[in-house]
C-alpha atoms as a PDB file:
ATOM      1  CA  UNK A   1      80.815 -15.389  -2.899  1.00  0.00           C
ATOM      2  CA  UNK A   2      81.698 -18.528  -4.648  1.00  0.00           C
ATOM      3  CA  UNK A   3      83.199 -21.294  -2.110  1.00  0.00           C
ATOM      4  CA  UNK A   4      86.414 -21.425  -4.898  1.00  0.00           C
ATOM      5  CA  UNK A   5      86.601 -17.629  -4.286  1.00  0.00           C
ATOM      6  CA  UNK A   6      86.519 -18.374  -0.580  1.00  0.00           C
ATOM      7  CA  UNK A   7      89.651 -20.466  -1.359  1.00  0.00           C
ATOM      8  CA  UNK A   8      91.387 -18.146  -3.016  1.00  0.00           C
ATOM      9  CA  UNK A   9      90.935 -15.518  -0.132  1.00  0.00           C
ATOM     10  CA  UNK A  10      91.529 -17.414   2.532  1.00  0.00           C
ATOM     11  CA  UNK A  11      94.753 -19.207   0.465  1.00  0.00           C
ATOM     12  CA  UNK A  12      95.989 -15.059  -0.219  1.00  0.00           C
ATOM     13  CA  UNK A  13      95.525 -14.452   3.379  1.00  0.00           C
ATOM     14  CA  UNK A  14      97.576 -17.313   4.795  1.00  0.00           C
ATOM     15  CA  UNK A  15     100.617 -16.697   2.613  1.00  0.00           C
ATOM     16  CA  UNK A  16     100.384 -12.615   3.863  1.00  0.00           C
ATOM     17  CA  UNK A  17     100.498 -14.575   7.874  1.00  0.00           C
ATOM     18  CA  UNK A  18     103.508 -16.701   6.612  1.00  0.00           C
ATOM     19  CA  UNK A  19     105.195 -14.497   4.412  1.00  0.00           C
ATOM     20  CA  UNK A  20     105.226 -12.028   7.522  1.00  0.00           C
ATOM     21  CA  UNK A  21     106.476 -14.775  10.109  1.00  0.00           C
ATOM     22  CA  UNK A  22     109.151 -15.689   7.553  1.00  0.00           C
ATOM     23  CA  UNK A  23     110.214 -12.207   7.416  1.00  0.00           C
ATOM     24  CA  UNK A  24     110.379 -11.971  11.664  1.00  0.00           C
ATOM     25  CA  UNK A  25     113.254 -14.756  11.512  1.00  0.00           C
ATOM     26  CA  UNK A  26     116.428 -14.730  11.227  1.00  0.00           C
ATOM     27  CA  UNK A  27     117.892 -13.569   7.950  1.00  0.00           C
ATOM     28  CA  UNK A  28     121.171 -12.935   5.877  1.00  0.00           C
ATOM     29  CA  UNK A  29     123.081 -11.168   3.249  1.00  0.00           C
ATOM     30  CA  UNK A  30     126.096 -11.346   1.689  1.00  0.00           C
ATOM     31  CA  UNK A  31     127.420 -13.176  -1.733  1.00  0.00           C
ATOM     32  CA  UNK A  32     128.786 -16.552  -0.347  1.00  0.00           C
ATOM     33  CA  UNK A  33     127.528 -19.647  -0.386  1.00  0.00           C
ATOM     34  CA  UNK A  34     127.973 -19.713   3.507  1.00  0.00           C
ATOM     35  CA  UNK A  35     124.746 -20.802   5.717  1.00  0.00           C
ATOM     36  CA  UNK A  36     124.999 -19.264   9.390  1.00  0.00           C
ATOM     37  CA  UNK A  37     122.508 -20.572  12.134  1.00  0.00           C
ATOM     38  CA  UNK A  38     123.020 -19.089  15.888  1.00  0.00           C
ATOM     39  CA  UNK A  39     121.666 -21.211  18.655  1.00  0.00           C
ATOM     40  CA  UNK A  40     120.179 -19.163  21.460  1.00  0.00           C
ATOM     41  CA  UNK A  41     120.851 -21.401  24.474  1.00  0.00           C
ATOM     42  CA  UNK A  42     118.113 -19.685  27.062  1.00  0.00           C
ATOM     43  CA  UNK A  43     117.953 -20.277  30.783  1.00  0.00           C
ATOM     44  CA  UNK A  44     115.222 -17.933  32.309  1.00  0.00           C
ATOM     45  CA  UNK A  45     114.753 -18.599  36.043  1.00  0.00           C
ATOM     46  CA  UNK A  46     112.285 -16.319  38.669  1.00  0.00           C
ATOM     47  CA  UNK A  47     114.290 -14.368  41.732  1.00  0.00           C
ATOM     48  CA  UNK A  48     112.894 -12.476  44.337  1.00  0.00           C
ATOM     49  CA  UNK A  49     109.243 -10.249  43.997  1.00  0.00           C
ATOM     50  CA  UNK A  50     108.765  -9.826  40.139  1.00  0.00           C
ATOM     51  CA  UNK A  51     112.683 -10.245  38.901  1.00  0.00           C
ATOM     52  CA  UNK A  52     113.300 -12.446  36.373  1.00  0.00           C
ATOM     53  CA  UNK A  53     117.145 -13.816  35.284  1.00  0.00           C
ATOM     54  CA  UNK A  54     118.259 -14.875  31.893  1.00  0.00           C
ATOM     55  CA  UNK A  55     121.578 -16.840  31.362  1.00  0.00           C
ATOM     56  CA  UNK A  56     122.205 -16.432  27.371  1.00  0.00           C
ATOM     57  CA  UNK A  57     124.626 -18.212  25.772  1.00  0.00           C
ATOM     58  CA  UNK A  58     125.274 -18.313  21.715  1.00  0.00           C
ATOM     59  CA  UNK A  59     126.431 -20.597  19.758  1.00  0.00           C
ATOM     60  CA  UNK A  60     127.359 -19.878  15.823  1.00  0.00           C
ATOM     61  CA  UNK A  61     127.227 -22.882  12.979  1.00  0.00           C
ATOM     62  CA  UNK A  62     128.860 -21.665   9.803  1.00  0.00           C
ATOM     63  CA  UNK A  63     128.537 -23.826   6.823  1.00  0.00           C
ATOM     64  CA  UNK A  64     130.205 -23.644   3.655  1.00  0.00           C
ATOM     65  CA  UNK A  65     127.775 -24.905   1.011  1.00  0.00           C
ATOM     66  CA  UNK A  66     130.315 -24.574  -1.735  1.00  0.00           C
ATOM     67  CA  UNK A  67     131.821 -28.307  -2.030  1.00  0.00           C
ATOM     68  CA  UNK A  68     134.612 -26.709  -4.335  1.00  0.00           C
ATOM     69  CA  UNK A  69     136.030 -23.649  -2.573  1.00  0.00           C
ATOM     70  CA  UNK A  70     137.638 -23.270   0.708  1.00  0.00           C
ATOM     71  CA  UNK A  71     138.330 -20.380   2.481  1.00  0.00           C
ATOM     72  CA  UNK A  72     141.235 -19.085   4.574  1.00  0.00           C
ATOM     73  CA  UNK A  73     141.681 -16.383   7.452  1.00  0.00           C
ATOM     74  CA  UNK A  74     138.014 -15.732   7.797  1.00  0.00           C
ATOM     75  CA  UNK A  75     137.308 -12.804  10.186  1.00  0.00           C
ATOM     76  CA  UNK A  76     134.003 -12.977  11.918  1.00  0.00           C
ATOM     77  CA  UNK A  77     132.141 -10.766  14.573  1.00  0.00           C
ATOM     78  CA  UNK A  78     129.582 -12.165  16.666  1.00  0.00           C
ATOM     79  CA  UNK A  79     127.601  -8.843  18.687  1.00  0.00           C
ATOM     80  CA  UNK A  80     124.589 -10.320  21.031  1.00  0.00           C
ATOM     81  CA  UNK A  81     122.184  -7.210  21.342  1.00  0.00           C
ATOM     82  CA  UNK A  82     119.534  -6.996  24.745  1.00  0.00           C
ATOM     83  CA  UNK A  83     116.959  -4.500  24.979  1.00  0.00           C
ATOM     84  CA  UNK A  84     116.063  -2.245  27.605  1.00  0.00           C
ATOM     85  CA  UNK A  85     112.702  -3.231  29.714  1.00  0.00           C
ATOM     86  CA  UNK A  86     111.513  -0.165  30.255  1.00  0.00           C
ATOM     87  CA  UNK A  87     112.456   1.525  27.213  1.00  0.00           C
ATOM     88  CA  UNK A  88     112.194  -0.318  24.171  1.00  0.00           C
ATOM     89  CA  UNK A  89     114.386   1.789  22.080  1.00  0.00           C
ATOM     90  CA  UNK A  90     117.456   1.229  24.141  1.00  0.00           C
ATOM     91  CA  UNK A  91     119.943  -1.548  23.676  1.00  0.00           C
ATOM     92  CA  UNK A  92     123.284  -2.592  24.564  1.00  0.00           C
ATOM     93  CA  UNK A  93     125.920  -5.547  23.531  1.00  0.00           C
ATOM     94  CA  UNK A  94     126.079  -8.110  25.700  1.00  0.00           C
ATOM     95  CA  UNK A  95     128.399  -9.974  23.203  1.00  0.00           C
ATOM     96  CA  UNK A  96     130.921  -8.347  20.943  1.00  0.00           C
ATOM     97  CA  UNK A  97     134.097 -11.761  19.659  1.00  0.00           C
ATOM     98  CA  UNK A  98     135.995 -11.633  16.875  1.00  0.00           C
ATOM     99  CA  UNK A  99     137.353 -14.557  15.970  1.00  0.00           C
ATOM    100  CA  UNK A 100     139.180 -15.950  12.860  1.00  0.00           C
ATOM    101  CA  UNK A 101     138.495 -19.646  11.012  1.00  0.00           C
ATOM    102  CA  UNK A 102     139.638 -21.732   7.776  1.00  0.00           C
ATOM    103  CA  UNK A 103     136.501 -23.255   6.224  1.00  0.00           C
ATOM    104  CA  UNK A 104     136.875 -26.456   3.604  1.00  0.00           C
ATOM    105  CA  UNK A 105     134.485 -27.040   0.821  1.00  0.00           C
ATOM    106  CA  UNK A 106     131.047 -28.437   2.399  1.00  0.00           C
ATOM    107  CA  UNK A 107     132.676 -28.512   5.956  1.00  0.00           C
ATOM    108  CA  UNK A 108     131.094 -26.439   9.158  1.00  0.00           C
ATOM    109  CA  UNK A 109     132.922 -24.846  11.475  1.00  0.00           C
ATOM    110  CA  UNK A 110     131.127 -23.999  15.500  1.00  0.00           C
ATOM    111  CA  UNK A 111     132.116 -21.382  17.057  1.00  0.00           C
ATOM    112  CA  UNK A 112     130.707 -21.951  21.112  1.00  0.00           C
ATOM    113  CA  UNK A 113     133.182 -19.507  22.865  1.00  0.00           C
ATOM    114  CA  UNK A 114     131.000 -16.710  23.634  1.00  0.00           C
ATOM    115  CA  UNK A 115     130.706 -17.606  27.474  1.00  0.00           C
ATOM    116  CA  UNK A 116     127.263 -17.292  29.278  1.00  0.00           C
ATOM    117  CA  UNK A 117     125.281 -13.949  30.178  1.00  0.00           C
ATOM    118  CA  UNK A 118     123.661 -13.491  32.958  1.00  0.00           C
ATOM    119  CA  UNK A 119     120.497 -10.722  32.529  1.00  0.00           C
ATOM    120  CA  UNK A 120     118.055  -9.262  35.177  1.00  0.00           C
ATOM    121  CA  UNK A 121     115.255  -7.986  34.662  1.00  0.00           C
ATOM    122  CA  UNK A 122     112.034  -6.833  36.578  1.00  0.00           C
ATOM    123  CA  UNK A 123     109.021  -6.791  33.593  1.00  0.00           C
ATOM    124  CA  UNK A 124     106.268  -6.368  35.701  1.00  0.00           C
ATOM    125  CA  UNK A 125     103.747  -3.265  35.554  1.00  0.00           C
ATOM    126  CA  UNK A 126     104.949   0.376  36.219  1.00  0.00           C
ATOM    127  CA  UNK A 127     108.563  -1.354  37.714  1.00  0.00           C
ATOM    128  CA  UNK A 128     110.185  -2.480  34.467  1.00  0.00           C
ATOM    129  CA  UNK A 129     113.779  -2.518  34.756  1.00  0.00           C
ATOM    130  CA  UNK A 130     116.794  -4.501  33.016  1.00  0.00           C
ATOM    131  CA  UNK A 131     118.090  -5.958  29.819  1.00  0.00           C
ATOM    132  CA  UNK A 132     116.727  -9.005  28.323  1.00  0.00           C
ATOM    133  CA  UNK A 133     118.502 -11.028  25.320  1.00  0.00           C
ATOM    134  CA  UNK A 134     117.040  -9.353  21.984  1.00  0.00           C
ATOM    135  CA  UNK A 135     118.969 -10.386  19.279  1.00  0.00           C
ATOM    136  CA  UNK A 136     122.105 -11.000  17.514  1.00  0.00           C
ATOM    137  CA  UNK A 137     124.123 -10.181  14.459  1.00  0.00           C
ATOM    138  CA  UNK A 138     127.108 -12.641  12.673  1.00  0.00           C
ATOM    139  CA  UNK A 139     129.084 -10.517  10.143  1.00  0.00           C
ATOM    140  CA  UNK A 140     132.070 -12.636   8.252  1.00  0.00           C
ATOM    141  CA  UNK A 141     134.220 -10.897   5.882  1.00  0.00           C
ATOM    142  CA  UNK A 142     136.997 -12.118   3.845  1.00  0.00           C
ATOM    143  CA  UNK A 143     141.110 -11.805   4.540  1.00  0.00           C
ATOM    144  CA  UNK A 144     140.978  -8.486   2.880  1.00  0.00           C
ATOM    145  CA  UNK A 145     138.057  -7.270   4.645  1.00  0.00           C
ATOM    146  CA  UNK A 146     135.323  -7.872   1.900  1.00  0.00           C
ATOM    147  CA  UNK A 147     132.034  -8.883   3.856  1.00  0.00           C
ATOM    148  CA  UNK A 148     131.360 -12.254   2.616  1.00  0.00           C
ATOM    149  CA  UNK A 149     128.113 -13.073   4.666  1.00  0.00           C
ATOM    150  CA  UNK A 150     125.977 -11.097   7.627  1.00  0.00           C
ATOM    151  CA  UNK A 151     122.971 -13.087   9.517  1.00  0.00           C
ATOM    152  CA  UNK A 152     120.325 -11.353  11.924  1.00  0.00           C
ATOM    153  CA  UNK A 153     118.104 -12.295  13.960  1.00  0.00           C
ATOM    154  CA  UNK A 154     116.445  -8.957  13.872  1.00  0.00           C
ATOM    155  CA  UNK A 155     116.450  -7.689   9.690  1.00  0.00           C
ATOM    156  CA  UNK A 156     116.534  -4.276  10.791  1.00  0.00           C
ATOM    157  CA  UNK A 157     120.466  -4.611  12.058  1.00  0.00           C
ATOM    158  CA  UNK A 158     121.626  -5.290   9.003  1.00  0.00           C
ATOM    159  CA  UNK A 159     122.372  -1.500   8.104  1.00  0.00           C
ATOM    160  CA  UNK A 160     124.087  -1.029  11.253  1.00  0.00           C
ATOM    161  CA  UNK A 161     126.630  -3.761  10.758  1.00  0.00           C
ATOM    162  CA  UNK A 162     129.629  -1.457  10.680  1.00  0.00           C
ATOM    163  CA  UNK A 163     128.472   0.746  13.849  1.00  0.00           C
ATOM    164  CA  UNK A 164     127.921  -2.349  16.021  1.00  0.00           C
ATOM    165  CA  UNK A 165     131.658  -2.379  16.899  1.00  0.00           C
ATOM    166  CA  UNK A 166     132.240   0.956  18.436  1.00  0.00           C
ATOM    167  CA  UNK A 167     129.998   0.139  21.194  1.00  0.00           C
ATOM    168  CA  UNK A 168     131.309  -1.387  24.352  1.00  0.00           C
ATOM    169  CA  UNK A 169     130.305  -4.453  25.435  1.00  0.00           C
ATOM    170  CA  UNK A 170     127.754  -3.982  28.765  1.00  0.00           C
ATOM    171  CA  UNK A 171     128.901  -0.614  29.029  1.00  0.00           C
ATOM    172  CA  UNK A 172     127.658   2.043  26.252  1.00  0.00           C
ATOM    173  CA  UNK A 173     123.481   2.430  25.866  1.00  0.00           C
ATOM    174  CA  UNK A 174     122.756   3.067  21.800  1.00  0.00           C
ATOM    175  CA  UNK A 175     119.068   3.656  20.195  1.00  0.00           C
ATOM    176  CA  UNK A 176     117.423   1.755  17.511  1.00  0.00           C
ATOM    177  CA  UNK A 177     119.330   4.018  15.214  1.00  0.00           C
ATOM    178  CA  UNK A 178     122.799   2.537  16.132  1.00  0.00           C
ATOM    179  CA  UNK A 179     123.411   6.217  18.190  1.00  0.00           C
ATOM    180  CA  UNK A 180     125.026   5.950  21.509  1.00  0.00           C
ATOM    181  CA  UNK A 181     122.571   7.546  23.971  1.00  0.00           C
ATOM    182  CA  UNK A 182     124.284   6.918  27.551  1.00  0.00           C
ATOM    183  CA  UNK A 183     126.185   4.709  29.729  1.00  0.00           C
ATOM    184  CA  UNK A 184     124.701   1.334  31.609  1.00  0.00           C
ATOM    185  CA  UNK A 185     124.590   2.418  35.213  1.00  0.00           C
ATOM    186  CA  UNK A 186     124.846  -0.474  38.046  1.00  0.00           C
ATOM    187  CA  UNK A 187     121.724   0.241  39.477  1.00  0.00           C
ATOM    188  CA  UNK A 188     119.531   0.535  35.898  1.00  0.00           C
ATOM    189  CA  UNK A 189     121.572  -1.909  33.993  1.00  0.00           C
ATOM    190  CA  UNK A 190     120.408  -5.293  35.419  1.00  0.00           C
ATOM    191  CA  UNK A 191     123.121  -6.955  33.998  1.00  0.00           C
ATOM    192  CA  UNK A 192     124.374  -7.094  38.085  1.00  0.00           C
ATOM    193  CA  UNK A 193     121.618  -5.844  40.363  1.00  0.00           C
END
């Protein structure tokens, strides 16, 4: 093999590595020029034996990119997802706010409100118990309800948008399919051990 064929190999097979990290992020949908970034303020500290704690906190940055248009009575949802430990097909909201926002042209409103969660979790061996932060999902729809932008940090939310909300924050277990499968009990949940 030619060392210019090498090239192009090696060249194919380091945009498949990036094009498949790129499409692990965060991503969005929706028709407005609106830019959405969610900072994932993370505080993992060790407890007792194997248990681990996690204080999550999230922070949304909305930017309007459109220096012309403003927008008015902007209804958001902000839904902060953790995953089971043991079973990695069970989740549960740890974050469900709605809140409302005017937007200028080429202005960004924060929206830091979401308080801190406190997770535990015990991820060792056979003994895996607890939530841990997994991700989270921004949906922002217009004054008559017309969804104007979604964000994910996880792609595969995005067709769930609309079930997210029946779910009760710490309180209602759902699968990967957006189904509720049970209730968060005090000794299994880890959100309180």
């Amino acid at each position: 093999m030619s060392v210019q064929c090498r090239l192009v190999v090696a060249g194919l097979a380091w945009m498949m590595v990036l094009g498949g990290l790129a499409e692990s992020r965060a991503a969005s949908q929706g028709r407005a020029r609106l830019d959405i970034k969610v900072e994932q303020n993370k505080d993992k500290t060790g407890g007792g034996w194997d248990r681990r704690s996690e204080t999550v906190e999230l922070v949304v940055h909305v930017e309007n990119k459109n220096l012309t248009k403003d927008y008015s009575g902007l209804k958001a949802v902000l839904y902060g997802i953790a995953r089971d430990s043991a079973n990695t097909k069970r989740y549960t909201l740890i974050v469900a706010d709605k809140f409302t926002f005017d937007l200028a042209g080429g202005k960004t409103y924060t929206y830091d409100k979401s308080g801190l969660v406190t997770l535990m979790y015990d991820k060792s061996g056979s003994w895996r118990q607890g939530y841990r932060y997994y991700a989270h999902v921004v949906v922002i729809r217009d004054v008559n309800g017309q969804l104007l932008k979604a964000d994910a940090s996880q792609s595969k939310w995005f067709k769930y948008i609309d079930n997210l909300g029946k779910f009760k924050v710490q309180k209602d277990v759902f699968n990967d399919k957006c189904r509720k499968v049970g209730a968060l009990h005090k000794y299994t949940s880890g959100m309180w051990y």
